[in-house]
Protein backbone atom coordinates (compact mmCIF):
# COMPACT_ATOMS: atom_id res chain seq x y z
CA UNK A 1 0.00 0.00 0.00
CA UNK A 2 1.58 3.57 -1.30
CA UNK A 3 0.21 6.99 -0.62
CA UNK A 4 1.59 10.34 -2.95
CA UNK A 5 -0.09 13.91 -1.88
CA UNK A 6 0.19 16.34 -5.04
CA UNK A 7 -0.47 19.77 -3.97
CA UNK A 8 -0.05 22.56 -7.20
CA UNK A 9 1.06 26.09 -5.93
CA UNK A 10 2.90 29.00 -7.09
CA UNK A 11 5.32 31.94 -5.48
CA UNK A 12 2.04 33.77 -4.11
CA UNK A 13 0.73 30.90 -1.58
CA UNK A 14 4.26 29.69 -0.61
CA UNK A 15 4.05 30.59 3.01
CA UNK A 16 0.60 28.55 3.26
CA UNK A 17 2.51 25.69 1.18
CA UNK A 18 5.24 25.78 3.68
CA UNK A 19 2.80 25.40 6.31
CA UNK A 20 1.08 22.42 4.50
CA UNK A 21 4.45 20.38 3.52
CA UNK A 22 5.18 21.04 7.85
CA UNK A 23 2.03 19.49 8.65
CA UNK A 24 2.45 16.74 5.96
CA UNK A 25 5.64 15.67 7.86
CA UNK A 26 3.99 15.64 11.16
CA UNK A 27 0.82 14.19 10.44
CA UNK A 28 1.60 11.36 7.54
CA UNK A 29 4.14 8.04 7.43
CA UNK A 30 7.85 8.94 6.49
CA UNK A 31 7.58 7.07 3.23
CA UNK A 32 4.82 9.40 2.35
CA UNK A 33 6.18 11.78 -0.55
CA UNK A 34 4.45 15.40 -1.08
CA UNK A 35 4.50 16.55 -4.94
CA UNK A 36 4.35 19.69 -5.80
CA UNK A 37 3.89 21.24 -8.83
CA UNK A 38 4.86 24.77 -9.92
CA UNK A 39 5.63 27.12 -12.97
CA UNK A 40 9.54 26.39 -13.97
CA UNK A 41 10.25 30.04 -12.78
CA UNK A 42 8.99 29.62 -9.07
CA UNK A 43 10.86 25.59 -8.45
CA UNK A 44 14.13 27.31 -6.41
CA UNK A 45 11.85 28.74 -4.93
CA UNK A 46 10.29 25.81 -3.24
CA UNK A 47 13.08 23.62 -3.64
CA UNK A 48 14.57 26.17 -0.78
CA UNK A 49 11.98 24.33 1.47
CA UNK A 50 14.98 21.67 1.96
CA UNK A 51 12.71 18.46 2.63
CA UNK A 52 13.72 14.94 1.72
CA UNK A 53 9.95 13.89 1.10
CA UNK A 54 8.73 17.16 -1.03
CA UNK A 55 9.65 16.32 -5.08
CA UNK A 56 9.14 19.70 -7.21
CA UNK A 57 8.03 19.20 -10.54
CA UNK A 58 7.92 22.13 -13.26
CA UNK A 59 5.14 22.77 -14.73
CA UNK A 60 6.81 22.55 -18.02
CA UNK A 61 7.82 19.06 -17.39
CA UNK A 62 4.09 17.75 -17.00
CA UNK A 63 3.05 19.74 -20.37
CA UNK A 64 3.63 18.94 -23.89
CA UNK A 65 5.71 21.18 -25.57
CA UNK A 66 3.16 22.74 -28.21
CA UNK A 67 2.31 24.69 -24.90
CA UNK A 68 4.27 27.80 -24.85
CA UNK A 69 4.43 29.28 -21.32
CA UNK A 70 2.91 33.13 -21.18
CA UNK A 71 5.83 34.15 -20.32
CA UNK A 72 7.44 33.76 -23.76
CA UNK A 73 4.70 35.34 -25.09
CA UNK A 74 4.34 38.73 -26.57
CA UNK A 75 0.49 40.28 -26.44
CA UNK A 76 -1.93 38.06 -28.26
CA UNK A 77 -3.92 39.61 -31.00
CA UNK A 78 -7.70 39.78 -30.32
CA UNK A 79 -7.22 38.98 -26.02
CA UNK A 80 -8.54 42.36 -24.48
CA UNK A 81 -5.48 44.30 -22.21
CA UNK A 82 -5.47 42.52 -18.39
CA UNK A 83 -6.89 39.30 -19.49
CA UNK A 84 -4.29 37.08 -18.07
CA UNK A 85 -3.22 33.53 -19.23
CA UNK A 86 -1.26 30.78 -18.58
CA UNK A 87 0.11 29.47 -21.63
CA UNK A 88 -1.03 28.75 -25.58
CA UNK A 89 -1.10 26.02 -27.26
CA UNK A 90 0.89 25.97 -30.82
CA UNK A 91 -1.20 23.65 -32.33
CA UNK A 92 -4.88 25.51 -31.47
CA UNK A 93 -3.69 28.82 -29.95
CA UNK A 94 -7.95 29.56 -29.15
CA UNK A 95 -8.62 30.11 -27.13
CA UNK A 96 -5.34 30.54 -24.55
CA UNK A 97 -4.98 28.10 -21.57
CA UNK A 98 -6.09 30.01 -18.39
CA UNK A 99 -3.91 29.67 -14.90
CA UNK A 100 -6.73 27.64 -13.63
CA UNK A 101 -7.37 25.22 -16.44
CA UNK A 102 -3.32 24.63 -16.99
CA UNK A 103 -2.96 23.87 -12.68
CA UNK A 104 -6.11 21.47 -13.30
CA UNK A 105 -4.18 19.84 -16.59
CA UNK A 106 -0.61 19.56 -14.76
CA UNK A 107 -2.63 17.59 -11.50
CA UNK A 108 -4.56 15.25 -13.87
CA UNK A 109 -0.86 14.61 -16.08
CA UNK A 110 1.10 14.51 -12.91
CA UNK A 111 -1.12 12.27 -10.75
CA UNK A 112 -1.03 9.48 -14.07
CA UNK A 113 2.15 9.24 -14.10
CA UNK A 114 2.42 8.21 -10.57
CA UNK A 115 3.03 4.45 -9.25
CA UNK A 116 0.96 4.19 -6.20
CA UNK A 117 -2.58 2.96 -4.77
CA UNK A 118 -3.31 6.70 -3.53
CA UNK A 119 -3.19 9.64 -4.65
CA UNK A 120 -4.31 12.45 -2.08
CA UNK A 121 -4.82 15.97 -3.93
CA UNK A 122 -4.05 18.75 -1.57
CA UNK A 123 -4.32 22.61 -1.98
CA UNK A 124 -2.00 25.06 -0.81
CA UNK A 125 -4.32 26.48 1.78
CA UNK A 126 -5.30 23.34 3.39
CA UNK A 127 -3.31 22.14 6.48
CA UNK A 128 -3.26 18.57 8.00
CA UNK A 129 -4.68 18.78 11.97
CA UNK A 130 -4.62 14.95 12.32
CA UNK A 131 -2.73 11.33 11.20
CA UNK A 132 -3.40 10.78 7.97
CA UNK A 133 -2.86 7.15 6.91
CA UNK A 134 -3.56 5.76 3.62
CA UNK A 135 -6.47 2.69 5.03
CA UNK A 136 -8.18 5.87 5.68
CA UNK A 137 -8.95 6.49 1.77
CA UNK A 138 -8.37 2.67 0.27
CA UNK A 139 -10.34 -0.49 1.52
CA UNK A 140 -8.08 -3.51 2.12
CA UNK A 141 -9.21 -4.48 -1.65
CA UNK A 142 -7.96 -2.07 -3.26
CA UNK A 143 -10.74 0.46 -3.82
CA UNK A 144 -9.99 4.32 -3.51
CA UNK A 145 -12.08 6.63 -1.18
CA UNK A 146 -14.19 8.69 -3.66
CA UNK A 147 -15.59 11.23 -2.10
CA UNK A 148 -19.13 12.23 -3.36
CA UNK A 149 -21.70 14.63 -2.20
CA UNK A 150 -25.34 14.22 -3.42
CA UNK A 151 -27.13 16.82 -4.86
CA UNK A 152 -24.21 18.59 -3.82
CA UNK A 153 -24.58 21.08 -7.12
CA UNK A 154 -27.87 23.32 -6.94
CA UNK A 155 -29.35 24.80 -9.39
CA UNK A 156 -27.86 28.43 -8.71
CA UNK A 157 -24.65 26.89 -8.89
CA UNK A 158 -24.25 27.65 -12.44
CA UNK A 159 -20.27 27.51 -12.81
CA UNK A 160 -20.64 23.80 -11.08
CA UNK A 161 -23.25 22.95 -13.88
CA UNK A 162 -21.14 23.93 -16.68
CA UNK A 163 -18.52 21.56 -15.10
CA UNK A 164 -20.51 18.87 -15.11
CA UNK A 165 -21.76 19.48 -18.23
CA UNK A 166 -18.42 19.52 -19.79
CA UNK A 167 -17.63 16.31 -18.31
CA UNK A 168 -20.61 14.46 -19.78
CA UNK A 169 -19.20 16.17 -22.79
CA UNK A 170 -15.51 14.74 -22.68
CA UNK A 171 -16.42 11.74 -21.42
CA UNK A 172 -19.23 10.86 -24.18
CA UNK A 173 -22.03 9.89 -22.09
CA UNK A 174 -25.53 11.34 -21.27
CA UNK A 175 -26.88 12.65 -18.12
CA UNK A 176 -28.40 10.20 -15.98
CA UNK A 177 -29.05 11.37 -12.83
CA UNK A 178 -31.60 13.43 -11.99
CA UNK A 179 -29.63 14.85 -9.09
CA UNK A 180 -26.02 16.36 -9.87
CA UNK A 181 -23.46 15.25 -7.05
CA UNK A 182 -20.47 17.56 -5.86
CA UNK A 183 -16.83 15.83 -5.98
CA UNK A 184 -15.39 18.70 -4.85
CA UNK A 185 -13.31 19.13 -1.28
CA UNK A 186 -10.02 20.31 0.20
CA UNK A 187 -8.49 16.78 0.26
CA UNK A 188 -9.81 14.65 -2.85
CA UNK A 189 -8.35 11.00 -3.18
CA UNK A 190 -7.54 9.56 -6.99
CA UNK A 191 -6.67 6.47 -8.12
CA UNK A 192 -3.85 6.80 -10.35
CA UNK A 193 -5.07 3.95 -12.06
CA UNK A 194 -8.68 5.55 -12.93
CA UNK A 195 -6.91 9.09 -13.64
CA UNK A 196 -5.00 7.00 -16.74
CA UNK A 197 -8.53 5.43 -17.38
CA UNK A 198 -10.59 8.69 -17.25
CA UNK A 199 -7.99 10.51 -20.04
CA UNK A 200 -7.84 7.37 -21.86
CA UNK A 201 -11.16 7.55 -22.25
CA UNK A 202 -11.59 11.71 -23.36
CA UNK A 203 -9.11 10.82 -25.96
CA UNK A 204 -11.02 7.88 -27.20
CA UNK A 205 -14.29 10.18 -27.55
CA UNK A 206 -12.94 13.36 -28.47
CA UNK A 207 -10.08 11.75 -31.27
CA UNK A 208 -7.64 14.49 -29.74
CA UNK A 209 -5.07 14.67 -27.20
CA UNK A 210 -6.55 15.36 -23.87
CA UNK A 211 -4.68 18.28 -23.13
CA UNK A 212 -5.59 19.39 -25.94
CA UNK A 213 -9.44 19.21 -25.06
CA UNK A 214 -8.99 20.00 -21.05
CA UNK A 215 -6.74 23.55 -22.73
CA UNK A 216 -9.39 24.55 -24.79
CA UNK A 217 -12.02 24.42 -22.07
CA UNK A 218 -13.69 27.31 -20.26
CA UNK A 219 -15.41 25.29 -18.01
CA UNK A 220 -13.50 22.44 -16.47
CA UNK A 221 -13.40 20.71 -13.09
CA UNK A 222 -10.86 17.86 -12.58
CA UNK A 223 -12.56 16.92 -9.77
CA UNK A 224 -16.08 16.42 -11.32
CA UNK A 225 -14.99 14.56 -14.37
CA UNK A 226 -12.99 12.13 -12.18
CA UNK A 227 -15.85 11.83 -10.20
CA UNK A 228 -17.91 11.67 -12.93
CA UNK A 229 -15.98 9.36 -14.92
CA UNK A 230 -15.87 6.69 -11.45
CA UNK A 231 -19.71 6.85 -11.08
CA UNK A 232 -20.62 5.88 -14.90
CA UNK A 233 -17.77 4.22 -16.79
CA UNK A 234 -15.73 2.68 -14.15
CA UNK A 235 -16.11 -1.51 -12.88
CA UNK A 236 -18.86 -1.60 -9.85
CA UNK A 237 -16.39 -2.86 -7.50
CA UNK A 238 -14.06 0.51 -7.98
CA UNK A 239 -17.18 2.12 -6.58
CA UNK A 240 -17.69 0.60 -3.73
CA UNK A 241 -16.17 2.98 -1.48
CA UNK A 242 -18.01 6.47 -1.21
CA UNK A 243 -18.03 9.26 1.60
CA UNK A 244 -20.32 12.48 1.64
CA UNK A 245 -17.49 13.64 4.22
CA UNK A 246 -14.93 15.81 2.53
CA UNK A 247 -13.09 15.01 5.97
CA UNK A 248 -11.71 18.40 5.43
CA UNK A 249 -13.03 21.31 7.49
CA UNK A 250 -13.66 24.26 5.06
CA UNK A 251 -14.33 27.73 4.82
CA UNK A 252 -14.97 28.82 1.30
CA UNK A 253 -14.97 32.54 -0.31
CA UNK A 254 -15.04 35.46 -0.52
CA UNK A 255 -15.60 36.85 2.74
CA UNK A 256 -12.05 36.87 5.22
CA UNK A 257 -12.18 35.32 8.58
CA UNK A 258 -12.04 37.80 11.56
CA UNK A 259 -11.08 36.55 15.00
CA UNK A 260 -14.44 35.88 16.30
CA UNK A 261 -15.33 34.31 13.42
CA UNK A 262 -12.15 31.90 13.35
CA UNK A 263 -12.82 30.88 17.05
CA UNK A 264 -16.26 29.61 15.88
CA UNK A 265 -14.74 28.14 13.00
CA UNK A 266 -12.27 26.26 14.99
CA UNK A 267 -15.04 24.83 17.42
CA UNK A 268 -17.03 23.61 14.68
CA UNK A 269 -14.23 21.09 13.89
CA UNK A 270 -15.43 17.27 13.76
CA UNK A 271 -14.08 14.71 15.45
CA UNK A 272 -13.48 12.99 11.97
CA UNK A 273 -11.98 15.77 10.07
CA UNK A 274 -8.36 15.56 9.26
CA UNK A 275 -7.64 18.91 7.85
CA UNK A 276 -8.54 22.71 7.87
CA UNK A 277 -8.86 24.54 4.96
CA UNK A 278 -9.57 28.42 4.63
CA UNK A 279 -9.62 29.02 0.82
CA UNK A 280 -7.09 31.05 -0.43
CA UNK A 281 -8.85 33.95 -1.97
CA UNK A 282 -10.68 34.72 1.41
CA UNK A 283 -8.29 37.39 2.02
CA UNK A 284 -7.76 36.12 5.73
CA UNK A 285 -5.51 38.14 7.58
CA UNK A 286 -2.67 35.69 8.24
CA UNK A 287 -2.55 36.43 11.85
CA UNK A 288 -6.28 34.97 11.83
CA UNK A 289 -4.66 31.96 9.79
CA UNK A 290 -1.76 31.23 12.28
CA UNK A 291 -4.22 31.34 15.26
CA UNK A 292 -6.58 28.58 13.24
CA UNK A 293 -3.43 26.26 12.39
CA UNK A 294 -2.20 26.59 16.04
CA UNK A 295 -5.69 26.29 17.88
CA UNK A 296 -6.73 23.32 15.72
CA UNK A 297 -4.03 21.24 16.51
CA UNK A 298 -4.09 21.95 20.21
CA UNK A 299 -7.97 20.30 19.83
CA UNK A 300 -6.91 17.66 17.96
CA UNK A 301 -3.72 16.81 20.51
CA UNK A 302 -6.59 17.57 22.97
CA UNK A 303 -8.55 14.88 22.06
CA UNK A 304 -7.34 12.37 20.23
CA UNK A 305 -9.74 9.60 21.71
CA UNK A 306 -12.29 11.35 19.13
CA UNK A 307 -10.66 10.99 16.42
CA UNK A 308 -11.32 7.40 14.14
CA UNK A 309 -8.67 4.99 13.95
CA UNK A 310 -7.59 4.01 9.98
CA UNK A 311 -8.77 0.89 10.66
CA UNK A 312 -12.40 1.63 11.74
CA UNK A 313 -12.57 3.52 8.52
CA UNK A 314 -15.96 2.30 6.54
CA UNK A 315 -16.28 2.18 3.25
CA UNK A 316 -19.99 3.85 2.64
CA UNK A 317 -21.61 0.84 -0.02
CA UNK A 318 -23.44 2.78 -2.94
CA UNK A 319 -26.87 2.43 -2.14
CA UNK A 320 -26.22 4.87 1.14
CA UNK A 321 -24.53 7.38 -1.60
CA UNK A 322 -27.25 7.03 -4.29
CA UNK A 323 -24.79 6.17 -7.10
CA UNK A 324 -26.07 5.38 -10.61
């Protein structure tokens, strides 16, 4: 049994990264490796972190070479002044690969390559409060935690839709469910196995490359199309192990923590949750961050009888997560 956590980050959210690859160490096994992946230009950057079990990857090394960084750009004809991108791709330069879409392509290209059961996807803003161990996310068969919310997307959520939507769309099948699940959280395990399936299969209905396809895309959510893609094309028996808990105790944008707010935040913690996450473009004063890292592990050390054991970990059988 082999975990991997891939986190992608860049020069902005290197203090919170820091933070994360510190609780890594404390919280996971020593064989446990931490990937991170980062544009070419920020790698000393991270490198200067000085770990044995954090691997940097360039971004350039996890990309084909028909995409041309931004950076050795000039100004695109036709993209309006302040619209900023990522990279282009040579062989279908529109539309331009946003920042977003290229971290989301690098995670997918980075996680297939990788030669382990697990694959636990990270941000930069989350931060490990517990043990993590791998028996957590991957039955003693084989199967990988997926974690799945039910009717988790709303209708208001209209970004979400188009997500799914272009899933369905690279994946070649219909909608089915008359409900439209959420797959995404601040930790997210992947089977490295189904992440080679799940592209396998975009290039099969698309004809193209999927980079190519993923580039191109306005709407994209690696995190709903692997999701996606495990619900309706994979065997049964790899989805046999669902969880509506993200395990991962969030605050999402845009509105920044204050004080008062992060002490209720803190207190709200489950006994089951493993990690904290304050997403990244809250704007939280990081003196309100530091108090949340340090006051959530003194309730976790506080209590550890509360928190599950690896090996109590369930796997929740499909008809409690309404699969189709």
């Amino acid at each position: 049994m082999t975990l991997a956590i891939v986190t992608t980050s860049h020069k902005p959210d290197l203090r919170s990264f820091a933070r994360l690859h510190a609780s890594v160490l404390e919280h996971t096994n020593p064989s446990t490796q931490h990937i991170v992946a980062v544009p070419a230009i920020d790698a000393p950057l991270f490198e200067s972190i000085g770990s044995a079990r954090l691997t940097v990857v360039s971004e350039r090394a996890a990309l084909p070479k028909r995409f041309i960084p931004a950076t050795r750009l000039a100004r695109i004809p036709r993209l309006p002044r302040g619209f900023r991108i990522a990279a282009l791709n040579a062989t279908r330069p529109w539309p331009p690969i946003r920042g977003w879409i290229l971290q989301q392509m690098v995670k997918l290209a980075v996680v297939s390559e990788l030669q382990v059961d697990v694959a636990l996807i990270i941000d930069s803003d989350v931060l490990l409060v517990r043990p993590v161990d791998e028996s957590t996310f991957r039955t003693s068969d084989g199967v990988v935690r997926l974690y799945r919310l039910p009717d988790g997307i709303t209708p208001d959520m209209r970004r979400h839709l188009a997500q799914r939507a272009k899933a369905l769309a690279l994946l070649g099948v219909a909608e089915t469910e008359s409900h439209s699940p959420d797959y995404i959280a601040g930790i997210v395990s992947w089977d490295p196995s189904l992440v080679r399936d799940m592209l396998a299969r975009i290039e099969t209905t698309t004809g193209r490359h999927w980079q190519d396809c993923i580039g191109q895309s306005l709407d994209f959510s690696e995190f709903i199309t692997y999701g996606t893609y495990t619900m309706l094309l994979a065997e049964p028996a790899r989805r046999t192990f669902v969880g509506e808990r993200s395990l991962s105790h969030s605050h999402w944008g845009p509105t920044p923590l204050t004080m008062a707010a992060a002490h209720r935040f803190v207190d709200t913690l489950a006994p089951d949750d493993l990690a904290i996450h304050v997403q990244s473009n809250t704007s939280t004063d990081e003196t309100v961050l530091r108090f949340i890292a340090d006051a959530a592990a003194a309730r976790s050390r506080a209590r550890p009888e509360d928190a599950p054991s690896p090996s109590s970990a369930q796997p929740l059988r499909e008809a409690r997560s309404r699969p189709t």
